[in-house]
PDB file of N, CA and C in Angstrom:
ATOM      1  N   UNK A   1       6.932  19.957 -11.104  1.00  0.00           N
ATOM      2  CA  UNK A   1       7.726  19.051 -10.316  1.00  0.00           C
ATOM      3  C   UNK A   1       8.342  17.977 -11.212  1.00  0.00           C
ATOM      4  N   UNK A   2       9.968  17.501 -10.745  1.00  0.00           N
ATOM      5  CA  UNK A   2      10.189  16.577 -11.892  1.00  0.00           C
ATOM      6  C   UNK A   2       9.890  15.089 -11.121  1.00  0.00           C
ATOM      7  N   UNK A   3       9.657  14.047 -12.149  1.00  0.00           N
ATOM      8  CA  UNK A   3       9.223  12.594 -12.141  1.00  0.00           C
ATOM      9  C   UNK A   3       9.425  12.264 -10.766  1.00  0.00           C
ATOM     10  N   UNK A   4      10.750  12.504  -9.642  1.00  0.00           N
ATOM     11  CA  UNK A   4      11.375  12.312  -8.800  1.00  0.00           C
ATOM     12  C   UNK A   4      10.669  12.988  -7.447  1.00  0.00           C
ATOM     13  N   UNK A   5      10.621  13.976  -7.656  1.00  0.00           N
ATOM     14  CA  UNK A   5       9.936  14.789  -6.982  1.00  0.00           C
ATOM     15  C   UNK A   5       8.411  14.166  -6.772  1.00  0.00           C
ATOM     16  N   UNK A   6       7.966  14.100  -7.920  1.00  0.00           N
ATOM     17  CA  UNK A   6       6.654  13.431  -7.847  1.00  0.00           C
ATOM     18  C   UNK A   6       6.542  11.857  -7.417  1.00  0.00           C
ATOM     19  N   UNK A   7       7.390  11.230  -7.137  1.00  0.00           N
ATOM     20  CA  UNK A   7       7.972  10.463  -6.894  1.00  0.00           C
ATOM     21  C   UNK A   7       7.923   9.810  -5.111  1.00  0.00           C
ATOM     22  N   UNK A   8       8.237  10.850  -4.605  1.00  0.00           N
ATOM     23  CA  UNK A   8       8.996  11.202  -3.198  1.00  0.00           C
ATOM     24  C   UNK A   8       7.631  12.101  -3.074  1.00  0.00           C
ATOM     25  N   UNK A   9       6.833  12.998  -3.164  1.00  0.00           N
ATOM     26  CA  UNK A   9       5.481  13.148  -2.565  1.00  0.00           C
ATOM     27  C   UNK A   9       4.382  11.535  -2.839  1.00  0.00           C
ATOM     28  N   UNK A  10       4.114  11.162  -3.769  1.00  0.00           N
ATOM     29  CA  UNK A  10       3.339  10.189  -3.548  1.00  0.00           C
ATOM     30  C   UNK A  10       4.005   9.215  -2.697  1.00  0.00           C
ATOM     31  N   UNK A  11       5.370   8.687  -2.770  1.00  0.00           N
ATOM     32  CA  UNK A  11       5.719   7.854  -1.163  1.00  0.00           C
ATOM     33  C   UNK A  11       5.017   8.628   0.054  1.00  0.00           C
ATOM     34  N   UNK A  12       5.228   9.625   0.392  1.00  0.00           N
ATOM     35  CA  UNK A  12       4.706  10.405   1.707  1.00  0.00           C
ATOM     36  C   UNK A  12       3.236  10.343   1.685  1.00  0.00           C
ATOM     37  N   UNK A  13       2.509  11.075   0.482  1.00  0.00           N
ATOM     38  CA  UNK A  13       1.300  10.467   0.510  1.00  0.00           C
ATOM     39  C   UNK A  13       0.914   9.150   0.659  1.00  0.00           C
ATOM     40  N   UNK A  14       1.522   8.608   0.173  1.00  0.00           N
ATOM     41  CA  UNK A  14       0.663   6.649   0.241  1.00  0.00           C
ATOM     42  C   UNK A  14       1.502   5.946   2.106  1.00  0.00           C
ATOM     43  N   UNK A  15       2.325   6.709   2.200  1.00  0.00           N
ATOM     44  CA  UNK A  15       2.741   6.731   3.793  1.00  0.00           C
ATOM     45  C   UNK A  15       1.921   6.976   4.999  1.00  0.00           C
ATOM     46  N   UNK A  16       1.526   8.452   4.568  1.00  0.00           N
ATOM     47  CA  UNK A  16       0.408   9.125   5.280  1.00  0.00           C
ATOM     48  C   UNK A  16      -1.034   8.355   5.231  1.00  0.00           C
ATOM     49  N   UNK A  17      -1.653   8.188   4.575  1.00  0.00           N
ATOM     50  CA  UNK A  17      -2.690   6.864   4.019  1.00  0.00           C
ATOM     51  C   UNK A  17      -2.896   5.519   4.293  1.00  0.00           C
ATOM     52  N   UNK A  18      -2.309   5.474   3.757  1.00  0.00           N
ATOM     53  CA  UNK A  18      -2.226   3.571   3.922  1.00  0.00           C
ATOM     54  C   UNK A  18      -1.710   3.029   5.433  1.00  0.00           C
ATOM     55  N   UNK A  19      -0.617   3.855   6.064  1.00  0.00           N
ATOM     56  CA  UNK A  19      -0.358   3.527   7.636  1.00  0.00           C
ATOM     57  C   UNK A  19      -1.733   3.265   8.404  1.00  0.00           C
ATOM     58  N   UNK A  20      -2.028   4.527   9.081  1.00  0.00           N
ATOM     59  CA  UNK A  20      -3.221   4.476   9.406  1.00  0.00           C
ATOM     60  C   UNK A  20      -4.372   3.819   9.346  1.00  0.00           C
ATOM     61  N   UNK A  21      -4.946   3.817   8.014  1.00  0.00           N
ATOM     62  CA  UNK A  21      -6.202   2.594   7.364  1.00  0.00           C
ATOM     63  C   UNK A  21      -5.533   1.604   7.751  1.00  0.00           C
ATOM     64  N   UNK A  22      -4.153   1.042   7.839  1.00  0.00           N
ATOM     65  CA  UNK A  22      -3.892  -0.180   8.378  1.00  0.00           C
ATOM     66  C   UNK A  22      -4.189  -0.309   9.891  1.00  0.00           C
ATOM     67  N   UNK A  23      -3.741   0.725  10.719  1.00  0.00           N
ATOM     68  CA  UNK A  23      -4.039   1.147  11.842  1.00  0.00           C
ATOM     69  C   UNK A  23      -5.262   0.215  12.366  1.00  0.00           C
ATOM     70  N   UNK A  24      -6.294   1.200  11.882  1.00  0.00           N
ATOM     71  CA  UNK A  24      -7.750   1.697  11.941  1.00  0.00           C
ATOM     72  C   UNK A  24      -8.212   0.319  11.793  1.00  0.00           C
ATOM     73  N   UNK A  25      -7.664  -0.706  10.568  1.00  0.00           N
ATOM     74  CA  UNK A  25      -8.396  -1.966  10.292  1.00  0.00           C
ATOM     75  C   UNK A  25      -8.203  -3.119  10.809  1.00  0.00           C
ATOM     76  N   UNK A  26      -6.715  -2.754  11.325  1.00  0.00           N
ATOM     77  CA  UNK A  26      -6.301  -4.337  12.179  1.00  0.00           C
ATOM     78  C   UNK A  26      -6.954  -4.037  13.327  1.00  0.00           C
ATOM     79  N   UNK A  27      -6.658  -2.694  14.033  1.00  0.00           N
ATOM     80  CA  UNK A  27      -6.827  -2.427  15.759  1.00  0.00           C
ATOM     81  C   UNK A  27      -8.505  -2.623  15.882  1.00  0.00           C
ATOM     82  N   UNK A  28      -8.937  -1.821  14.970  1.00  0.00           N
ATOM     83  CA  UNK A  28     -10.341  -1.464  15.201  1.00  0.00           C
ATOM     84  C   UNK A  28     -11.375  -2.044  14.421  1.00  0.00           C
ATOM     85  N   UNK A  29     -11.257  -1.995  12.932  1.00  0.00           N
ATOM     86  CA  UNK A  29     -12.522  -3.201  12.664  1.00  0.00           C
ATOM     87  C   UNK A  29     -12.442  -4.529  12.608  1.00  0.00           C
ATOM     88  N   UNK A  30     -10.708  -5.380  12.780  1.00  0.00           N
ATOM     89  CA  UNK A  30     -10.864  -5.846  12.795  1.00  0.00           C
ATOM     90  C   UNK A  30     -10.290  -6.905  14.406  1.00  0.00           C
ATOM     91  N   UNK A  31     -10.596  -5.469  15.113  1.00  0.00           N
ATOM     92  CA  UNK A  31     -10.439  -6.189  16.866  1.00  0.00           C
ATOM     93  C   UNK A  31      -9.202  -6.810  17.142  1.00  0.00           C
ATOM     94  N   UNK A  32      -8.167  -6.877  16.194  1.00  0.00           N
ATOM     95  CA  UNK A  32      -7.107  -7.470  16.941  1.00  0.00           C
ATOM     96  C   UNK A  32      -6.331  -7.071  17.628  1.00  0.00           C
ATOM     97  N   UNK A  33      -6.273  -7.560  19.226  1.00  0.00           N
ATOM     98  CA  UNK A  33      -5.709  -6.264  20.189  1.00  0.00           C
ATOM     99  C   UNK A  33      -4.196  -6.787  20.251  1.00  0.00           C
ATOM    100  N   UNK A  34      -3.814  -8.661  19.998  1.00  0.00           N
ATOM    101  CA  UNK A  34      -2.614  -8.831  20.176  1.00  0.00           C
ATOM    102  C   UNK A  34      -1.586  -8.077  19.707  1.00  0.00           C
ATOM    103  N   UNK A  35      -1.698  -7.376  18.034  1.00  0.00           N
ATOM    104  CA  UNK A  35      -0.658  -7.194  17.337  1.00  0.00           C
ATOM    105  C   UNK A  35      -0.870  -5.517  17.825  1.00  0.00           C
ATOM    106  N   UNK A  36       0.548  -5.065  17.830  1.00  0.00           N
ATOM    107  CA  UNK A  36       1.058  -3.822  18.895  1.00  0.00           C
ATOM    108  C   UNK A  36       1.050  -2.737  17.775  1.00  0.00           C
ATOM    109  N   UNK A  37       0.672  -1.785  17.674  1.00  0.00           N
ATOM    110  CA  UNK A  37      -0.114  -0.583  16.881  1.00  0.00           C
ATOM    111  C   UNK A  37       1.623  -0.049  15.916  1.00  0.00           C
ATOM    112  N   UNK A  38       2.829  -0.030  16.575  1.00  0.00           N
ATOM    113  CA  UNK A  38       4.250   0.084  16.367  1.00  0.00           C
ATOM    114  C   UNK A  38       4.521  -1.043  15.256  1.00  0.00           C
ATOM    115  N   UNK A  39       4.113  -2.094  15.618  1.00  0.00           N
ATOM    116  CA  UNK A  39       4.306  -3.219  14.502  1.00  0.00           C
ATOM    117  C   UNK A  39       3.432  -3.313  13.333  1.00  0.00           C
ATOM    118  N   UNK A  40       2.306  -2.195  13.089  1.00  0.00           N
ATOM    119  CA  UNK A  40       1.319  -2.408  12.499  1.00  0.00           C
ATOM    120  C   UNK A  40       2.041  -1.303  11.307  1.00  0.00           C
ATOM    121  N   UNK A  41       2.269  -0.124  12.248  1.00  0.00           N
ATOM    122  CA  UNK A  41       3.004   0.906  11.739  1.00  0.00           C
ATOM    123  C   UNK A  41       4.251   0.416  10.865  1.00  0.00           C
ATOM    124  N   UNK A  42       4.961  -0.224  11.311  1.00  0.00           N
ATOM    125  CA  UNK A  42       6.709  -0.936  11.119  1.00  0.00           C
ATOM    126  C   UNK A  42       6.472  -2.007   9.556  1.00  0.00           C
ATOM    127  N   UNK A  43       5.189  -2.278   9.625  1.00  0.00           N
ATOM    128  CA  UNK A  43       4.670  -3.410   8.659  1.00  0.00           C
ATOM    129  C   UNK A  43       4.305  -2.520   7.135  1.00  0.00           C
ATOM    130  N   UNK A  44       3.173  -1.548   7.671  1.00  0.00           N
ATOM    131  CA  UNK A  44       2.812  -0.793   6.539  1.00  0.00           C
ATOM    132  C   UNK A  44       3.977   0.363   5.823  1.00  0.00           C
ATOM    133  N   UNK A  45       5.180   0.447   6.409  1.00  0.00           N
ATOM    134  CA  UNK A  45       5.856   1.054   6.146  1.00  0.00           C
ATOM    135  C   UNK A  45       6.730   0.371   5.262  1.00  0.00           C
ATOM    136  N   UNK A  46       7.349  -0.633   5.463  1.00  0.00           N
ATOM    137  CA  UNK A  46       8.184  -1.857   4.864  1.00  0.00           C
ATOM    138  C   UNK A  46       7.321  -2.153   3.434  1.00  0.00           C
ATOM    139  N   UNK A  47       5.944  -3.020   3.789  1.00  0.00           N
ATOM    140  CA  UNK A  47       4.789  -2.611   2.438  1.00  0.00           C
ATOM    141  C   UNK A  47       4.807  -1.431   1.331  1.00  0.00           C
ATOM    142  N   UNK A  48       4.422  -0.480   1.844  1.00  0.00           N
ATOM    143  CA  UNK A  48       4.284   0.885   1.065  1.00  0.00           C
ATOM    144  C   UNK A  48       5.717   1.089   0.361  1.00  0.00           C
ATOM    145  N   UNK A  49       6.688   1.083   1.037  1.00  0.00           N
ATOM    146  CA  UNK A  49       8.471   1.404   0.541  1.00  0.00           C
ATOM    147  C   UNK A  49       9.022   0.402  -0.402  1.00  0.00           C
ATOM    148  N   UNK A  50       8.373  -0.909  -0.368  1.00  0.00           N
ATOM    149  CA  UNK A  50       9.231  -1.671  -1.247  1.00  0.00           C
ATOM    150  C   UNK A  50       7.986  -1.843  -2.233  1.00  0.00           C
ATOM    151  N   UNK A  51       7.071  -1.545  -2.561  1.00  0.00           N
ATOM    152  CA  UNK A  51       6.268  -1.954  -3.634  1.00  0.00           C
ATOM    153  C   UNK A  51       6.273  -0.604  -4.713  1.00  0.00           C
ATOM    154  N   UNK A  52       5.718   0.856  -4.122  1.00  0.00           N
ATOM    155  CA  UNK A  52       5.944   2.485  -4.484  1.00  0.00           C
ATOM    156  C   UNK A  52       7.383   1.976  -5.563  1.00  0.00           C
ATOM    157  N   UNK A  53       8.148   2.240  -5.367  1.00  0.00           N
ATOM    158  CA  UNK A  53       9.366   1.496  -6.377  1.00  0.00           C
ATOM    159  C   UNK A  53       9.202   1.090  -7.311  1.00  0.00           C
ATOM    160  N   UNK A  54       8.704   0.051  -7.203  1.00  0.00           N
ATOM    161  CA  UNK A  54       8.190  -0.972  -8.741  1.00  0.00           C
ATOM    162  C   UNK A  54       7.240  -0.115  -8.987  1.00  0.00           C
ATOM    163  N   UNK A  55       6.323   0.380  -8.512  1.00  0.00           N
ATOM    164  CA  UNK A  55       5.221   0.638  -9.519  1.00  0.00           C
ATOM    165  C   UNK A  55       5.776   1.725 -10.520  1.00  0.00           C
ATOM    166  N   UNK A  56       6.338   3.005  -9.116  1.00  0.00           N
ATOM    167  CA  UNK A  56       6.481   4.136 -10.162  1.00  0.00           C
ATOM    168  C   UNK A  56       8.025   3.816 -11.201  1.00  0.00           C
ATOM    169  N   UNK A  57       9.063   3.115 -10.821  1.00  0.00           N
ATOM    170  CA  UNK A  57      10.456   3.345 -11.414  1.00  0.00           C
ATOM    171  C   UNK A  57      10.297   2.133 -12.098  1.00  0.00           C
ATOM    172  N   UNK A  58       9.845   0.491 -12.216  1.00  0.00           N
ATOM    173  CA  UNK A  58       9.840  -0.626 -12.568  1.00  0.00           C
ATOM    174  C   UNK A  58       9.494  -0.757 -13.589  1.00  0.00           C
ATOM    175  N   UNK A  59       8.060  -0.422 -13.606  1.00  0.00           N
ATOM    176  CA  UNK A  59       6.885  -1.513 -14.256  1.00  0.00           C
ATOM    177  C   UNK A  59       6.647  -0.139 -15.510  1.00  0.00           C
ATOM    178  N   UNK A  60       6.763   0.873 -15.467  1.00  0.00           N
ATOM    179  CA  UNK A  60       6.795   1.418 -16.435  1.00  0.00           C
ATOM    180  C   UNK A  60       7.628   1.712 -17.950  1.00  0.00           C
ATOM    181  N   UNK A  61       8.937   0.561 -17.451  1.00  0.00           N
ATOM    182  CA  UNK A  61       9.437   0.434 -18.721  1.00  0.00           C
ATOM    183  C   UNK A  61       9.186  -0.849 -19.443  1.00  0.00           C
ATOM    184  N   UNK A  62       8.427  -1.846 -18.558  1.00  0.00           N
ATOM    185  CA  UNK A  62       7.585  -2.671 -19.022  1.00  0.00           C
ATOM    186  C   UNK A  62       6.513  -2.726 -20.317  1.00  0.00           C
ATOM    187  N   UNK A  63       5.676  -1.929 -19.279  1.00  0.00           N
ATOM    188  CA  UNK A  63       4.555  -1.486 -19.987  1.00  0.00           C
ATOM    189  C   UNK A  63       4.057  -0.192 -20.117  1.00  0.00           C
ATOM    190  N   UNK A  64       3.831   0.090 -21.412  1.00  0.00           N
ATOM    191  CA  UNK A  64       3.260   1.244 -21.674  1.00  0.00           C
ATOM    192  C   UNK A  64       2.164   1.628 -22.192  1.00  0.00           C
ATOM    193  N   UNK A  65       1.331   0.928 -22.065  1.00  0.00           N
ATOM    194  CA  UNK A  65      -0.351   1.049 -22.013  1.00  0.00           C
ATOM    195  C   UNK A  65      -0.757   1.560 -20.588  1.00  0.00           C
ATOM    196  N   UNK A  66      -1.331   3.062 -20.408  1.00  0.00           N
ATOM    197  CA  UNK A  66      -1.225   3.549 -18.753  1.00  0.00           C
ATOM    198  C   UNK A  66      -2.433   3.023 -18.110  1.00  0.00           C
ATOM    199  N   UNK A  67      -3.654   2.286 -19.030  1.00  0.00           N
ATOM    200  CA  UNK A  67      -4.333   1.725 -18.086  1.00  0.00           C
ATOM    201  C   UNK A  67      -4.020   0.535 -17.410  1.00  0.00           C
ATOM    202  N   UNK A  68      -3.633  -0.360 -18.384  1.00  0.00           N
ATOM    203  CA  UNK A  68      -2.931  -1.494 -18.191  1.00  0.00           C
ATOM    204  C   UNK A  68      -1.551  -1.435 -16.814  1.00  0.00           C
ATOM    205  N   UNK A  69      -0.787  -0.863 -17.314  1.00  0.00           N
ATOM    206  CA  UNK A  69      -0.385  -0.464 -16.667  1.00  0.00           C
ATOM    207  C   UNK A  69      -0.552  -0.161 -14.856  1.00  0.00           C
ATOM    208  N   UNK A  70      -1.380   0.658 -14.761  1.00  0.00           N
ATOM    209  CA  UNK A  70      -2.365   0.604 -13.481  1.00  0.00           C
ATOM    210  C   UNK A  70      -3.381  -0.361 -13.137  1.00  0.00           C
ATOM    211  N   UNK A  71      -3.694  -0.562 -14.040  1.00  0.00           N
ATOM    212  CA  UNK A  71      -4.108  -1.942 -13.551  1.00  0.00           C
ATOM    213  C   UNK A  71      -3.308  -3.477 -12.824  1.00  0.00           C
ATOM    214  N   UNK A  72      -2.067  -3.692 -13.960  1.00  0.00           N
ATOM    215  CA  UNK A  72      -1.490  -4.901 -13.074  1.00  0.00           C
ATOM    216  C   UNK A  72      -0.697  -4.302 -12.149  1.00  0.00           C
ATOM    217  N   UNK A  73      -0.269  -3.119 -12.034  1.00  0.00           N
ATOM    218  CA  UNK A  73       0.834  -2.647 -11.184  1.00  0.00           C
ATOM    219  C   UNK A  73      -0.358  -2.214  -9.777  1.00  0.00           C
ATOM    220  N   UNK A  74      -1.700  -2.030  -9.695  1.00  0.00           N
ATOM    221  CA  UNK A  74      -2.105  -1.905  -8.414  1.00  0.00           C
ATOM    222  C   UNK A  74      -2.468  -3.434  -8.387  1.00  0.00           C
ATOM    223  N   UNK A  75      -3.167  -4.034  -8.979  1.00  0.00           N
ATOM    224  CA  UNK A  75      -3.042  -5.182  -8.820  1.00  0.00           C
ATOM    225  C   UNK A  75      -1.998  -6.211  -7.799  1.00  0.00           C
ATOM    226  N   UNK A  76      -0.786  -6.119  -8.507  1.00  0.00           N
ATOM    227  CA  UNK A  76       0.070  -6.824  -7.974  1.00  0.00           C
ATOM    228  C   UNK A  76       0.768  -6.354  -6.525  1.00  0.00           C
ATOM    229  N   UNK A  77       0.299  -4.485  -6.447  1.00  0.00           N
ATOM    230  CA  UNK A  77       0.673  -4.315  -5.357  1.00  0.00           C
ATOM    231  C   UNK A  77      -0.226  -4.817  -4.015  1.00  0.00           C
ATOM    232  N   UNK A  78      -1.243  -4.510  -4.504  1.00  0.00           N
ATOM    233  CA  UNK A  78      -2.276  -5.214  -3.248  1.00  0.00           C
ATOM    234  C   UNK A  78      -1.805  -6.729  -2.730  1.00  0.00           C
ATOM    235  N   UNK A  79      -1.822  -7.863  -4.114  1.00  0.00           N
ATOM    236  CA  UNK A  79      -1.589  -9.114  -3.641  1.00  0.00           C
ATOM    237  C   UNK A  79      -0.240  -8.863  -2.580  1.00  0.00           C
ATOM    238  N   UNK A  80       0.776  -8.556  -3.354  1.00  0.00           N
ATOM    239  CA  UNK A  80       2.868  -8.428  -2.988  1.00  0.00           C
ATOM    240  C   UNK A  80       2.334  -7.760  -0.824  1.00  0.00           C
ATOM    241  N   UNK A  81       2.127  -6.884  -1.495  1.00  0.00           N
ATOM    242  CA  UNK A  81       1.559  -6.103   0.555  1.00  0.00           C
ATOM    243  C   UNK A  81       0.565  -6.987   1.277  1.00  0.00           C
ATOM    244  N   UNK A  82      -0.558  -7.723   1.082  1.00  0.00           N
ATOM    245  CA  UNK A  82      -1.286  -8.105   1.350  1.00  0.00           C
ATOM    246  C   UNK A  82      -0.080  -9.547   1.979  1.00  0.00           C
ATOM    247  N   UNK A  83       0.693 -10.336   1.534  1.00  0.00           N
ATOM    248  CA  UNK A  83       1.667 -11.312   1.441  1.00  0.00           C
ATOM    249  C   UNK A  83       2.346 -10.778   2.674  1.00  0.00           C
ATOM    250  N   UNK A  84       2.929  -9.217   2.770  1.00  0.00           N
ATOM    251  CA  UNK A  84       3.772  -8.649   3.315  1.00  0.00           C
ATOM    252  C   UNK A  84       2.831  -8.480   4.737  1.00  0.00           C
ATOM    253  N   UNK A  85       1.794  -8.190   5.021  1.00  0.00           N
ATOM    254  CA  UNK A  85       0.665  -8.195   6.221  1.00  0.00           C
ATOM    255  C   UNK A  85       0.592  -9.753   6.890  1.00  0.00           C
ATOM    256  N   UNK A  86       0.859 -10.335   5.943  1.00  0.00           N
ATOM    257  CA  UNK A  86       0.111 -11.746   6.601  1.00  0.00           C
ATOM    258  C   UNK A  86       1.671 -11.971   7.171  1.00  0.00           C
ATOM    259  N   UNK A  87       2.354 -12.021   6.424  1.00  0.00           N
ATOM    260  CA  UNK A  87       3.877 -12.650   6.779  1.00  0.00           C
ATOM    261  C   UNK A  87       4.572 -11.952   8.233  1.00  0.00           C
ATOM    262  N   UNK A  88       4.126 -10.589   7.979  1.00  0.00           N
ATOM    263  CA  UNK A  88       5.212  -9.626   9.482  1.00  0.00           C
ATOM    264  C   UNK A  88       4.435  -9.465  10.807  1.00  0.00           C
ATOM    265  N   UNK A  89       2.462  -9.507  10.256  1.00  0.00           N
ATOM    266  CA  UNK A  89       1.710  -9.261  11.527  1.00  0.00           C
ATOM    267  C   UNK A  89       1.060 -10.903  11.861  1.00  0.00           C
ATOM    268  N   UNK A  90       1.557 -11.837  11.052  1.00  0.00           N
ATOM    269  CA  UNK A  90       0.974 -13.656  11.157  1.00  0.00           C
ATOM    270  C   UNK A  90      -0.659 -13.347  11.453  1.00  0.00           C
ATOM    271  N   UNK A  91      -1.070 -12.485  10.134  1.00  0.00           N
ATOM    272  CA  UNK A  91      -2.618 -12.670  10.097  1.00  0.00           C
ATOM    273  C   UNK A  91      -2.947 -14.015   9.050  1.00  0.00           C
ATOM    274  N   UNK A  92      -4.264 -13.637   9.198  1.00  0.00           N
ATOM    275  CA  UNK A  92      -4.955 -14.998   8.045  1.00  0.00           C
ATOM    276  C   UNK A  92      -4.730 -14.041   6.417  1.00  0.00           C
ATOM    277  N   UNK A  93      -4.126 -14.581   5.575  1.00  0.00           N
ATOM    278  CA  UNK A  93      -4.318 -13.987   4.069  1.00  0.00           C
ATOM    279  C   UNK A  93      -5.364 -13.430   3.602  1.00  0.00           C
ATOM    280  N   UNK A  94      -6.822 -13.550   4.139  1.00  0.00           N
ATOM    281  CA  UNK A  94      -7.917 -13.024   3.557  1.00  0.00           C
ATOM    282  C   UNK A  94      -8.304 -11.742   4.424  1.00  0.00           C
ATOM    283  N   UNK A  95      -7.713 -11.605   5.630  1.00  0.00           N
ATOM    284  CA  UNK A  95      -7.856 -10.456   6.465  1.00  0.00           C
ATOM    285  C   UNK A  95      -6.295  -9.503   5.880  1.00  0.00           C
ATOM    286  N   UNK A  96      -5.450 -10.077   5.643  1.00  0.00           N
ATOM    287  CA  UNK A  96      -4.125  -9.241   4.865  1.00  0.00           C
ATOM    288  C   UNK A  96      -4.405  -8.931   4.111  1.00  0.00           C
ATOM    289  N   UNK A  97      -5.432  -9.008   3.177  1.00  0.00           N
ATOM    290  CA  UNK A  97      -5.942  -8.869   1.439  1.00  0.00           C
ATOM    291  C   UNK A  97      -6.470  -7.722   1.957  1.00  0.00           C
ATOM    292  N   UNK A  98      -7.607  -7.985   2.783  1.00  0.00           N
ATOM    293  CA  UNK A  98      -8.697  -7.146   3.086  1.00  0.00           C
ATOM    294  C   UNK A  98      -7.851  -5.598   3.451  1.00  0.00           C
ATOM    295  N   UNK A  99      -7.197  -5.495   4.248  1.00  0.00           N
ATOM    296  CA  UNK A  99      -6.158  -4.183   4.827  1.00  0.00           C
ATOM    297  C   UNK A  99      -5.798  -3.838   3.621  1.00  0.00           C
ATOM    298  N   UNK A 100      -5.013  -4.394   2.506  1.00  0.00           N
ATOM    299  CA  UNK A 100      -4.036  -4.301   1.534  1.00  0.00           C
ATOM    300  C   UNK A 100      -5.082  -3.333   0.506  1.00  0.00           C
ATOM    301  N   UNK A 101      -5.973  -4.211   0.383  1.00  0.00           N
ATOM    302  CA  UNK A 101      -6.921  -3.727  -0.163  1.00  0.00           C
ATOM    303  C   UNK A 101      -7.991  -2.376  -0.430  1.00  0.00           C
ATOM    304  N   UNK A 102      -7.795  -1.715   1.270  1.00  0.00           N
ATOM    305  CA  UNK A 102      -8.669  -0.632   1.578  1.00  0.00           C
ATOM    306  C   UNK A 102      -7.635   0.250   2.155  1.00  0.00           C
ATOM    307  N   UNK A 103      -6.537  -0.122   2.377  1.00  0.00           N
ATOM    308  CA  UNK A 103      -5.123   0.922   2.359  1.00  0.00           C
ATOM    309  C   UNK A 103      -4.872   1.350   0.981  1.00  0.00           C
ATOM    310  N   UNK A 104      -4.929   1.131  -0.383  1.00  0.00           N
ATOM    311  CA  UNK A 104      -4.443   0.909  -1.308  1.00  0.00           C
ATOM    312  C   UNK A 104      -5.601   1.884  -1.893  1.00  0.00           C
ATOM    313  N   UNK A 105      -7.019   1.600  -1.857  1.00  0.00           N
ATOM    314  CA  UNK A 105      -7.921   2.115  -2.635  1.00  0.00           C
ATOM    315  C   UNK A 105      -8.163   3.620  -2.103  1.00  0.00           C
ATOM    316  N   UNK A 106      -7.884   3.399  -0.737  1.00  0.00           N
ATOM    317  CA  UNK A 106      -7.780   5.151   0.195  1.00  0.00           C
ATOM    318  C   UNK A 106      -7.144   5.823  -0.284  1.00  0.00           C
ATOM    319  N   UNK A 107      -5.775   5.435  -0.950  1.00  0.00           N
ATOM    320  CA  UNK A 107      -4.206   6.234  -1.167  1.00  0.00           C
ATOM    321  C   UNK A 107      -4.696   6.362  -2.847  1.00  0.00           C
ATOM    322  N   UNK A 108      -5.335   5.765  -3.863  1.00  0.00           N
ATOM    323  CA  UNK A 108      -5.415   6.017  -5.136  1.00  0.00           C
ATOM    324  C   UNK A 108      -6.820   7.047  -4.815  1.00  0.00           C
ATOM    325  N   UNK A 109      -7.628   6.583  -4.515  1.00  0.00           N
ATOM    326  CA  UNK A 109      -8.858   7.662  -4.196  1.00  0.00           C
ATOM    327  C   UNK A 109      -7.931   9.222  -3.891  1.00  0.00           C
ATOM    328  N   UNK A 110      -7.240   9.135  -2.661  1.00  0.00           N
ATOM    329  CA  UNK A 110      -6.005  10.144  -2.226  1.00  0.00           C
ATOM    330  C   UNK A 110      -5.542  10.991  -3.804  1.00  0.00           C
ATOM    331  N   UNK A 111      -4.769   9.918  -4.149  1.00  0.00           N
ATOM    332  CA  UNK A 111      -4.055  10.144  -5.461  1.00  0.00           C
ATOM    333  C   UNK A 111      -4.870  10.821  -6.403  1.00  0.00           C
ATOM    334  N   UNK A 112      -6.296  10.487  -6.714  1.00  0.00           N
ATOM    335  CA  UNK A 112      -6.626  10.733  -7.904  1.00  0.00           C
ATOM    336  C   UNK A 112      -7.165  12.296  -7.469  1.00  0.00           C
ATOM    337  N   UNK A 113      -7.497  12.710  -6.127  1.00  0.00           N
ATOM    338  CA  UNK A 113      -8.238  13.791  -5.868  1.00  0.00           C
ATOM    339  C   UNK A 113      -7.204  15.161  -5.859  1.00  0.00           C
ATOM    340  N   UNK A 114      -5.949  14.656  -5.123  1.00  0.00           N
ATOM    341  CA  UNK A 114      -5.055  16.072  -5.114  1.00  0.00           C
ATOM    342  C   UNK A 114      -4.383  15.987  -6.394  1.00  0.00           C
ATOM    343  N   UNK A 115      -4.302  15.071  -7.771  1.00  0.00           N
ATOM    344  CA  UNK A 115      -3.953  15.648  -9.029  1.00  0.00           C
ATOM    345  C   UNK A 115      -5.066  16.659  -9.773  1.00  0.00           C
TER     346      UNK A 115
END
């Protein structure tokens, strides 16, 4: 598959992933019934689409140390989405971290198992 390709499956994968666990963590562990399951969806989608970008097309002509690399680039994606949770669903920042956080580690866990 070329770079692009691989590219455009991990968006779908980290789509498929990370939606849901957002799902699952606002609705259900973390009980909040106000915010509407469509907006939760509408949120993690906006998240996942504008960060996927930088990591894979951005930050790699940055840096080219690939741990490093993965390191500040998941890094910064958790904080950047976590920002993006609190701001579109008006949660508390430490419950946006928390989602950002276990959406993110699902989709690399994801990632690391079907390579």
């Amino acid at each position: 598959m070329s770079y692009e390709q691989n590219f455009l499956f991990s968006l779908l994968l980290t789509l498929i992933v990370e939606i849901p666990a957002a799902v699952i963590l606002i609705k259900y562990f973390f009980k909040d019934k106000e915010i509407k399951i469509s907006k939760i969806v509408f949120t993690g989608f906006i998240a996942s689409t504008l960060t996927l970008p930088y990591f894979w097309l951005i930050l790699p002509i940055y840096i080219s140390n690939r741990g490093l690399y993965i390191f500040i680039g998941e890094a910064s994606i958790i904080l950047i989405e976590a920002i993006i949770y609190n701001q579109f669903l008006k949660s508390k920042l430490p419950k946006a971290f928390v989602v950002s956080l276990i959406a993110n580690i699902a989709s690399i866990l994801l990632g690391l198992t079907i390579q």
